[in-house]
Protein backbone atom coordinates (compact mmCIF):
# COMPACT_ATOMS: atom_id res chain seq x y z
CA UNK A 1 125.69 32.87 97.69
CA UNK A 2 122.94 35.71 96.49
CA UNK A 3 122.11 33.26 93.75
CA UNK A 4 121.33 30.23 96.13
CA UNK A 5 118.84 32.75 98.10
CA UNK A 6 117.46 34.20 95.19
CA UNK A 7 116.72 30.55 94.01
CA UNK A 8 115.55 29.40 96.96
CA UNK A 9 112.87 32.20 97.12
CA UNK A 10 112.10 31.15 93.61
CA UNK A 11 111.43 27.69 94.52
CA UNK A 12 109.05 28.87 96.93
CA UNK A 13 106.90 31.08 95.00
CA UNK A 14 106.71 28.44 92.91
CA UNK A 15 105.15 25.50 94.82
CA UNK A 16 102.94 28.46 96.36
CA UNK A 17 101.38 28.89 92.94
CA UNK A 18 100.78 25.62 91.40
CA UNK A 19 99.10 25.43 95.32
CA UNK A 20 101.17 21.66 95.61
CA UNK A 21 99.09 19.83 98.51
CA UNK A 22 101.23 17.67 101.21
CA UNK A 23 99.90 14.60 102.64
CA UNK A 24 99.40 15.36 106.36
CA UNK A 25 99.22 19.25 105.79
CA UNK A 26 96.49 19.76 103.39
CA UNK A 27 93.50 17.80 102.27
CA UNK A 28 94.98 15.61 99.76
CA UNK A 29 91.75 13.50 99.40
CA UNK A 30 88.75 13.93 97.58
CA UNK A 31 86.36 12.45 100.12
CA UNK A 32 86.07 9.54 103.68
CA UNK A 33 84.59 6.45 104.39
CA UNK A 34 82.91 6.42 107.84
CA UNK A 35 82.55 3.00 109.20
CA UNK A 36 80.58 3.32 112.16
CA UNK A 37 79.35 1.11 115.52
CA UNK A 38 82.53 -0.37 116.45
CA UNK A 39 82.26 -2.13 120.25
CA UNK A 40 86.24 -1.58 121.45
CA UNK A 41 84.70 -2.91 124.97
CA UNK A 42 82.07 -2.87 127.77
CA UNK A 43 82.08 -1.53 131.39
CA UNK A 44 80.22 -0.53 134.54
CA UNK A 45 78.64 2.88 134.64
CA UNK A 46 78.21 5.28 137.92
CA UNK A 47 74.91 3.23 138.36
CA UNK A 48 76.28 0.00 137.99
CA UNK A 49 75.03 -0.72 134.33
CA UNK A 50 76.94 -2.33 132.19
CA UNK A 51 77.82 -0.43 128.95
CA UNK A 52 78.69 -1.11 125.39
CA UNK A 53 81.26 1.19 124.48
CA UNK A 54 81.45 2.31 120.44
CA UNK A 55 83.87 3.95 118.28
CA UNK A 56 83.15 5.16 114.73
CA UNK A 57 85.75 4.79 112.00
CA UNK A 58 86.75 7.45 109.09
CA UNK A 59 89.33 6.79 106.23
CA UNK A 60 90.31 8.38 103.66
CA UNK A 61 88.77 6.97 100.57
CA UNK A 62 91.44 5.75 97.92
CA UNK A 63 94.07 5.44 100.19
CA UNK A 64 96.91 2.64 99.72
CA UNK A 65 99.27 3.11 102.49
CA UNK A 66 98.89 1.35 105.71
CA UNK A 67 101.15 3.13 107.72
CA UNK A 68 98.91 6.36 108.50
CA UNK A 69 98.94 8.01 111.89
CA UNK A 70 95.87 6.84 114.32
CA UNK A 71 94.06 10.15 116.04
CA UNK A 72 91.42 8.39 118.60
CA UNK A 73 89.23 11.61 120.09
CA UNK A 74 86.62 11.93 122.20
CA UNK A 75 83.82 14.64 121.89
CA UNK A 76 82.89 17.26 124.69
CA UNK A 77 80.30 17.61 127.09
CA UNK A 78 81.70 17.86 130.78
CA UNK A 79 81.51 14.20 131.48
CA UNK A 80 77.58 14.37 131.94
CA UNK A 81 76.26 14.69 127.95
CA UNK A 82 77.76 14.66 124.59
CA UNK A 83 77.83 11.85 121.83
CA UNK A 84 80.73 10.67 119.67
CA UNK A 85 78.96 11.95 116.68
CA UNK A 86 78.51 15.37 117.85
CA UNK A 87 78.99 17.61 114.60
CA UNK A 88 82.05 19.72 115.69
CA UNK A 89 84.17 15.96 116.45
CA UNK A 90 82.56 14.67 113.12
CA UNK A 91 83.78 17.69 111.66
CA UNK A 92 87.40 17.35 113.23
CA UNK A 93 87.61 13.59 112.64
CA UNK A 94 86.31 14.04 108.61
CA UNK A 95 89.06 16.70 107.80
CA UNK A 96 92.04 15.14 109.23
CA UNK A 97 90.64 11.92 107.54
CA UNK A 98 91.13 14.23 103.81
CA UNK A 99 94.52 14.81 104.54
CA UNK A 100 95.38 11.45 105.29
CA UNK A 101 94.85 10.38 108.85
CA UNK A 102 92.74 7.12 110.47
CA UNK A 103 90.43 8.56 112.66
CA UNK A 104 88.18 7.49 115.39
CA UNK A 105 85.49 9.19 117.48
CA UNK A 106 85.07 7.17 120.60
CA UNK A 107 82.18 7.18 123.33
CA UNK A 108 83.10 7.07 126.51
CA UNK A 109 81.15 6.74 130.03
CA UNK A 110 79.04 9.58 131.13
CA UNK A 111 77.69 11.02 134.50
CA UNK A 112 77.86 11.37 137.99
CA UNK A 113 76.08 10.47 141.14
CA UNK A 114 75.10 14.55 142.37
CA UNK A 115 73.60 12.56 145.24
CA UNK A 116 76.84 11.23 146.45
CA UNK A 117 78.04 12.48 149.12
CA UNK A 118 81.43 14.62 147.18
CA UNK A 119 80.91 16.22 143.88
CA UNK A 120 84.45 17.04 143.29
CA UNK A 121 84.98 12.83 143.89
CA UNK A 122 82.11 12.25 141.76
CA UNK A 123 83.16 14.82 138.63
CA UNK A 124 87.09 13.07 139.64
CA UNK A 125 85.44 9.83 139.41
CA UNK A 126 83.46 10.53 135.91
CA UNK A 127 87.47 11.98 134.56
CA UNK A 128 88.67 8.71 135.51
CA UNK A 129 86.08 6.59 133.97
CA UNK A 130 86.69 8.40 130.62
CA UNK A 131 90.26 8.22 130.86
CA UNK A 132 89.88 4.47 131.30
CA UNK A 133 87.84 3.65 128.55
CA UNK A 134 89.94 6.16 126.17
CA UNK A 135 92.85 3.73 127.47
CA UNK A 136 90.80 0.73 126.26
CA UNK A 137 89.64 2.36 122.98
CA UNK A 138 93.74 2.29 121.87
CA UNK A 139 94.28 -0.79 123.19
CA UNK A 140 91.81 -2.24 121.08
CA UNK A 141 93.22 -0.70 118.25
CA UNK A 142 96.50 -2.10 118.84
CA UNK A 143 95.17 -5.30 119.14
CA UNK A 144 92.70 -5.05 116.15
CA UNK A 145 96.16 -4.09 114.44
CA UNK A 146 97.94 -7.16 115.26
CA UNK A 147 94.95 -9.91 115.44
CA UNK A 148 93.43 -8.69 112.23
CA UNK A 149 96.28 -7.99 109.96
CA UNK A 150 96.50 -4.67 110.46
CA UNK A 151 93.09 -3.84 109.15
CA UNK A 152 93.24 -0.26 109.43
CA UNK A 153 96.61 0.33 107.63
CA UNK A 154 97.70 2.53 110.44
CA UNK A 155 101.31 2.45 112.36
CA UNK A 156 101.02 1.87 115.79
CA UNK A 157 103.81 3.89 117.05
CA UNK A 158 102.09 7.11 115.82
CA UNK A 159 98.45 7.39 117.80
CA UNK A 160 97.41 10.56 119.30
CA UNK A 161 94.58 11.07 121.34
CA UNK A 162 92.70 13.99 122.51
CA UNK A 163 89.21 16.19 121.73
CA UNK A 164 87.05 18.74 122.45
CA UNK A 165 87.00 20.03 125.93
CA UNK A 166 86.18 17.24 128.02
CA UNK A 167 87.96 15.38 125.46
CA UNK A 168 91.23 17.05 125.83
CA UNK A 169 90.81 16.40 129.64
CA UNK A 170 90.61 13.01 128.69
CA UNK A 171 93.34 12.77 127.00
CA UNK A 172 95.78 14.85 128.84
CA UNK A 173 94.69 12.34 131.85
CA UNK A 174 95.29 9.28 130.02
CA UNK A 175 99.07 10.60 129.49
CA UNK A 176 99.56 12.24 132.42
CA UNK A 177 97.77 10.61 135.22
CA UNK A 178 99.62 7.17 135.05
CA UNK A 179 101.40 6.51 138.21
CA UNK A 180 99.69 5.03 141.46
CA UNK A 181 101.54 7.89 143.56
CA UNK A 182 100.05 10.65 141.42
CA UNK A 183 96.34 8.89 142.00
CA UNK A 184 96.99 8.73 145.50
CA UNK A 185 97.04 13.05 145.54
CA UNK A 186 93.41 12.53 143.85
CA UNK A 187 90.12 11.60 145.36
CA UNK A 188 89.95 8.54 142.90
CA UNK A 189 88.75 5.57 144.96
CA UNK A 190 90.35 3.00 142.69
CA UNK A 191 88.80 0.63 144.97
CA UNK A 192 85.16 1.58 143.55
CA UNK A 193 86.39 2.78 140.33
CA UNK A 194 89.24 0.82 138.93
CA UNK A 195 93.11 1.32 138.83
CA UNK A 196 95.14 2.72 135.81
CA UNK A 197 94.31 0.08 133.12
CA UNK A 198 90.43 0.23 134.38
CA UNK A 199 88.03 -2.61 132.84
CA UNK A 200 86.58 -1.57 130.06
CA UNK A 201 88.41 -3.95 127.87
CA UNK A 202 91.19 -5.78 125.60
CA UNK A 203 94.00 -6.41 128.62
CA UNK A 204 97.83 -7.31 127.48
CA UNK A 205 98.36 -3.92 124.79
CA UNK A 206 99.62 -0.95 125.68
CA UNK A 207 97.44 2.63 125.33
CA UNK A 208 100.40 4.60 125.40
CA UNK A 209 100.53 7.48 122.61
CA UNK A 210 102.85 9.32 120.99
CA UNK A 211 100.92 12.69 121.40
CA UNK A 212 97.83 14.82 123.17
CA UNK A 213 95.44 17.04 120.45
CA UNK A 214 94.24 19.02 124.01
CA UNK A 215 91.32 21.37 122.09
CA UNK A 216 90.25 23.48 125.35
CA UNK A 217 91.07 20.82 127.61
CA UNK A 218 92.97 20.73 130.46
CA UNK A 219 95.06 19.19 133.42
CA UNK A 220 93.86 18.22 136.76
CA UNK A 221 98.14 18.75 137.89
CA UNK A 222 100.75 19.48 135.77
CA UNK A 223 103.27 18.04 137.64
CA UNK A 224 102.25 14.89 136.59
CA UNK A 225 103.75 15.79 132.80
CA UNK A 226 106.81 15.25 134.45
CA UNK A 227 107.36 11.45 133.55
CA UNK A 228 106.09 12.14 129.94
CA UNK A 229 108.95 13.24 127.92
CA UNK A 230 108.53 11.54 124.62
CA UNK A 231 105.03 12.59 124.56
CA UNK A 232 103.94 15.66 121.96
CA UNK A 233 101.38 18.34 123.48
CA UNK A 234 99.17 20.63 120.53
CA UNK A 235 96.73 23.13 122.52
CA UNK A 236 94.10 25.49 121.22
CA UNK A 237 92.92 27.21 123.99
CA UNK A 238 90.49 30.52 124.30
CA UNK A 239 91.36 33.18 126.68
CA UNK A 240 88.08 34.18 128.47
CA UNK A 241 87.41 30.40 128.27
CA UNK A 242 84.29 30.15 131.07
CA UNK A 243 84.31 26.62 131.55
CA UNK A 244 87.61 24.93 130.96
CA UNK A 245 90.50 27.33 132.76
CA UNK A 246 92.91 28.38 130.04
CA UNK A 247 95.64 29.12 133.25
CA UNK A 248 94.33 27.51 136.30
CA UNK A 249 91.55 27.89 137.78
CA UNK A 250 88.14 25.40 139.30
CA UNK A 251 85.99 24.17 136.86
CA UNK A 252 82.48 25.43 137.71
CA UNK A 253 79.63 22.70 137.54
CA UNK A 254 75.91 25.19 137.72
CA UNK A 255 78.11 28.29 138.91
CA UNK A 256 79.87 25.83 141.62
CA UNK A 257 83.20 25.04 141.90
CA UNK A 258 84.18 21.66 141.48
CA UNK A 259 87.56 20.43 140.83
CA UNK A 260 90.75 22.26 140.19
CA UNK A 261 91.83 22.22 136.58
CA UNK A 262 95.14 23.92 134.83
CA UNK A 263 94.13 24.59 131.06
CA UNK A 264 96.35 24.88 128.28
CA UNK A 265 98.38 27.85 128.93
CA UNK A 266 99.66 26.58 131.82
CA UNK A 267 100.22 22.87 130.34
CA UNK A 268 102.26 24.63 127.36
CA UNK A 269 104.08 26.58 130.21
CA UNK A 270 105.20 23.58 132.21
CA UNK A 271 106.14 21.31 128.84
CA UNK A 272 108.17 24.14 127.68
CA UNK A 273 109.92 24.12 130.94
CA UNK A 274 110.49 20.05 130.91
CA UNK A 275 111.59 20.73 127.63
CA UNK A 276 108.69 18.89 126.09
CA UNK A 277 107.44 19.26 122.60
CA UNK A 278 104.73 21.64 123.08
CA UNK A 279 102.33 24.14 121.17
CA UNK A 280 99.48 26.39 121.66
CA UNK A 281 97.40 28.30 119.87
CA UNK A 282 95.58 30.93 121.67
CA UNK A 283 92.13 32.51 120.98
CA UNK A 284 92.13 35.70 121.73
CA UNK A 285 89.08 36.90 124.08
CA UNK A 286 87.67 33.63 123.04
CA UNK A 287 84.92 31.50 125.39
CA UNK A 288 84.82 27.74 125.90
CA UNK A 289 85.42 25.84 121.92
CA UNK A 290 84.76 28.60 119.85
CA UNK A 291 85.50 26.36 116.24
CA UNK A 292 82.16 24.72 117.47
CA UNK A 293 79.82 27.26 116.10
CA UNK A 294 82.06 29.43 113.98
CA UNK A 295 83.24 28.13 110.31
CA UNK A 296 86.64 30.61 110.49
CA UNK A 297 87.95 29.16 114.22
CA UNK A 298 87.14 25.64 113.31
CA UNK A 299 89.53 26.75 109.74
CA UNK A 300 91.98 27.95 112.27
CA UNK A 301 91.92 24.70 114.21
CA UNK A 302 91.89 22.45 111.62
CA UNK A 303 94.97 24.72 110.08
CA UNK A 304 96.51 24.55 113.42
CA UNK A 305 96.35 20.66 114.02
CA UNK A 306 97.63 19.68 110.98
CA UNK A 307 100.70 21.77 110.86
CA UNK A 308 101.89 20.49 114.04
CA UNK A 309 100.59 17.15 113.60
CA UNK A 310 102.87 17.29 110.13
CA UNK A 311 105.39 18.82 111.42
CA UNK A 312 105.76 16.00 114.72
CA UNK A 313 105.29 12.93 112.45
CA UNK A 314 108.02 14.51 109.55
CA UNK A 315 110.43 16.38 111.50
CA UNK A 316 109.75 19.29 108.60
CA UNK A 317 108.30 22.66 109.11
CA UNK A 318 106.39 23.40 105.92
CA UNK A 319 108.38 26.61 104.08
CA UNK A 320 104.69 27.62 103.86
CA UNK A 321 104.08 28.38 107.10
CA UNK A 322 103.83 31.72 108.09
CA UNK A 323 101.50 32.59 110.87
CA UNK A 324 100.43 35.15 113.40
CA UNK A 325 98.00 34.40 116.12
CA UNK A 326 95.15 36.46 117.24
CA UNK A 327 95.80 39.07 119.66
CA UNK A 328 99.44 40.61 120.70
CA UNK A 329 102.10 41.27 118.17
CA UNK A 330 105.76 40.88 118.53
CA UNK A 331 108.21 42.02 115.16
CA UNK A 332 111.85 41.48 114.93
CA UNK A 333 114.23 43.27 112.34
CA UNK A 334 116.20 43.85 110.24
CA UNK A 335 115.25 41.11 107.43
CA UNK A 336 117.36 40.24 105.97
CA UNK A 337 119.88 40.44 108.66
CA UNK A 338 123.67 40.75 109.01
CA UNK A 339 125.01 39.72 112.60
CA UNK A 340 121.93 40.18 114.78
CA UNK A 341 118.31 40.82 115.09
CA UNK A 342 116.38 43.10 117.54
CA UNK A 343 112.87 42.24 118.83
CA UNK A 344 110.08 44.21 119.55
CA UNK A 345 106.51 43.46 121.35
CA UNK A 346 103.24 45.50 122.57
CA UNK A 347 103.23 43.87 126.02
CA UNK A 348 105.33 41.48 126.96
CA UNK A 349 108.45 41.31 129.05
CA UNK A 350 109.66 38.35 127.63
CA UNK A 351 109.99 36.69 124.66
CA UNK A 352 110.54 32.71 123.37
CA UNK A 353 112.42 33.06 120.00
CA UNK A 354 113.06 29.47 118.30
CA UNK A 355 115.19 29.43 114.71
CA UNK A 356 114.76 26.43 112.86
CA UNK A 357 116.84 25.77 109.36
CA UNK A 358 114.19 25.04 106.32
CA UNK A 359 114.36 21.55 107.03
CA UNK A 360 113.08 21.40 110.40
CA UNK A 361 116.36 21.22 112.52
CA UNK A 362 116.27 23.97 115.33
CA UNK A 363 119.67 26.33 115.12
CA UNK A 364 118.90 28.16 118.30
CA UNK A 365 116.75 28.80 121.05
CA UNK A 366 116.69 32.03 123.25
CA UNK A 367 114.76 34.10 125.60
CA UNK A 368 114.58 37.34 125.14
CA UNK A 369 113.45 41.37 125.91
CA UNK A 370 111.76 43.26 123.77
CA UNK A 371 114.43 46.08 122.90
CA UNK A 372 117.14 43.57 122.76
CA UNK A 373 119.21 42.04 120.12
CA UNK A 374 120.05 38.34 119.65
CA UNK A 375 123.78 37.49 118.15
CA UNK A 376 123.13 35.21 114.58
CA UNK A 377 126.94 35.77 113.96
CA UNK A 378 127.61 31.96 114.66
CA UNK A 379 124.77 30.49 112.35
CA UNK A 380 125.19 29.67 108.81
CA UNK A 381 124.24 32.11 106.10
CA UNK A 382 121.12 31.37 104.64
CA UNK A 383 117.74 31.36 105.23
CA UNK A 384 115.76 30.20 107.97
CA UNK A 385 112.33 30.18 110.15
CA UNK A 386 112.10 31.93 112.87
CA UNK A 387 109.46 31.77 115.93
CA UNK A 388 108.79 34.57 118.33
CA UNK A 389 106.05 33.69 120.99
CA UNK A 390 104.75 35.49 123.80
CA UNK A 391 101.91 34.55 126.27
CA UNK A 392 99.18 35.59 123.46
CA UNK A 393 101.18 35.10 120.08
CA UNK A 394 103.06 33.49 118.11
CA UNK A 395 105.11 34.64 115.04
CA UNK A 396 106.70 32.43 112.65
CA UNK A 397 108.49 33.77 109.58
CA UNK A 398 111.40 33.74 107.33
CA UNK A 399 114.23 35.00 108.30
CA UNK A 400 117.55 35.84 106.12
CA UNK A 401 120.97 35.65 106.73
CA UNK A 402 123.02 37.39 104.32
């Protein structure tokens, strides 16, 4: 049985050095064709203008299959600025494009009435517009799938949407906020605004996805997750985060406070207790979308999003992937093991341990205390990948059962 392990680790070493690249993980393309100016619909803005509302296109150039997963974001800019070909989206859209993906960068509406006569209405108001016109921007691309013979190559049962701060909110509100009783605990006036489907375009498809990319987003309730079990949720989230809450907290609009938001930390903490499929990467001491301005977090997120992006659409956890996140450190031993493993951590009380064979399956899940052990005695020997998170880390290593 030493053999098989000592081959296995072989194997491994191996594709490490010739560097093997894996569509969906790594940038398997040499460059992307941006196709921009696309109208997916039209609808009224907070001054009663009608708008034209534009996505832009990227492909990977080369590419032959037309079954790729769909990623439709939207850029940041707290529902009052921001453009769909702000750099750090670009930038976001262009590198999941290299390894693989069709993505689009869509505009949205923007602004509110700071004359009217409730700005947490107005701001809940501007969420809602967004949300509606990110619902029209996938059904267009459904039904630019099946009207145009699937022009895009892409498979419609595998569309994620998401984005950059207001983006994420966007997107965590098209999933989540989709039942007239959860509306009714807003202060959406769907009267003035629209209902769940809004009118921005292309009735008759459906803009359900399969997943939310939330990068510093957040939740306006996340009770209203509850109804969403089949839907994937990958956070990135800073900690000292001074616009979008990383727990919950109100989002402050010139140093007032506005609406009540719950950012990714707690949306991870309430999928992980519906038993969702659910990540987050935490920034350490990080403010609001710190990959914006810095080449090593926007590395990190790009890193980040494609693992569990490959990992969701495969089922496979790369036998690569080894990675600790900034900030507290948790350690388990021995390795390799016999019967049991202990744990240890700098802070935390509690710990989430997941073991997953090489293949993807998970083997066993566990809370635990730092000081205690965890009995492997009924798993297969072998080896395996093993998670350890707390609140500000996450571990993920090999593990040995001999």
């Amino acid at each position: 049985m030493k053999k098989v392990y000592f081959l296995g680790i072989i194997l491994l070493a191996t594709l490490s050095a010739i560097g093997q690249k894996v569509r969906y993980l790594d940038p398997v393309f040499d460059s992307v064709v941006s196709y921009p100016n696309v109208q997916y619909g039209a609808s009224q803005t907070f001054q009663n203008t009608t708008l034209n509302l534009n996505m832009d296109f990227y492909y990977p150039y080369g590419d032959s299959l037309t079954n790729r997963p769909l990623l439709v974001l939207a850029h940041g800019g707290s529902f009052v600025q921001g453009s769909r070909q702000a750099a750090d989206i670009v930038k976001v859209c262009r590198e999941m494009a290299l390894r693989g993906y069709v993505c689009v960068s869509i505009q949205y509406r923007l602004g509110v009435n700071i004359a009217g006569s409730s700005l947490n209405q107005e701001f809940s108001h501007a969420v809602w517009r967004a949300t509606q016109d990110g619902r029209a921007a996938v059904r267009f691309l459904r039904k630019r799938h099946a009207e145009e013979s699937n022009i895009d190559g892409i498979d419609t049962s595998k569309i994620f949407v998401g984005g950059i701060s207001a983006g994420g909110v966007l997107g965590m509100h098209l999933v989540g906020l989709d039942r007239y009783e959860e509306i009714a605990q807003t202060s959406i006036d769907t009267a003035q605004v629209g209902d769940i489907d809004g009118t921005s375009g292309n009735p008759g498809y459906s803009w359900r996805a399969r997943g939310v990319v939330n990068l510093c987003g957040a939740i306006s309730n996340v009770a209203w997750l509850a109804n969403n079990n089949d839907v994937a949720f990958i956070s990135m989230h800073g900690t000292n985060d001074q616009t979008v809450p990383y727990k919950s907290d109100y989002f402050k609009f010139f140093g007032n406070p506005i609406g009540f938001l719950q950012g990714s930390f707690s949306i991870d903490s309430a999928a992980a207790s519906l038993g969702y499929k659910s990540v987050l990467h935490t920034f350490q001491g990080a403010d609001h979308v710190p990959f914006s301005t810095n080449a090593q977090y926007m590395d990190t997120t790009i890193r980040f999003v494609s693992r569990e992006l490959y990992k969701n659409l495969t089922g496979l956890i790369p036998t690569s992937l080894e990675t600790i996140r900034e900030g507290e450190i948790a350690s388990f031993f021995p390795n390799p093991a016999n019967s049991s493993i202990s744990f240890s951590a700098s802070r935390s009380n509690l710990l989430q341990v997941n073991i997953y064979t090489l293949n993807g399956q998970e083997v066993m899940s566990a809370r635990v205390s730092p000081g205690s052990q965890l009995d492997l005695a009924k798993l297969e020997r072998g080896m395996y990948l093993i998670e350890i998170k707390t609140e500000g880390s996450l571990i993920r290593k090999r593990l040995i059962l001999e």
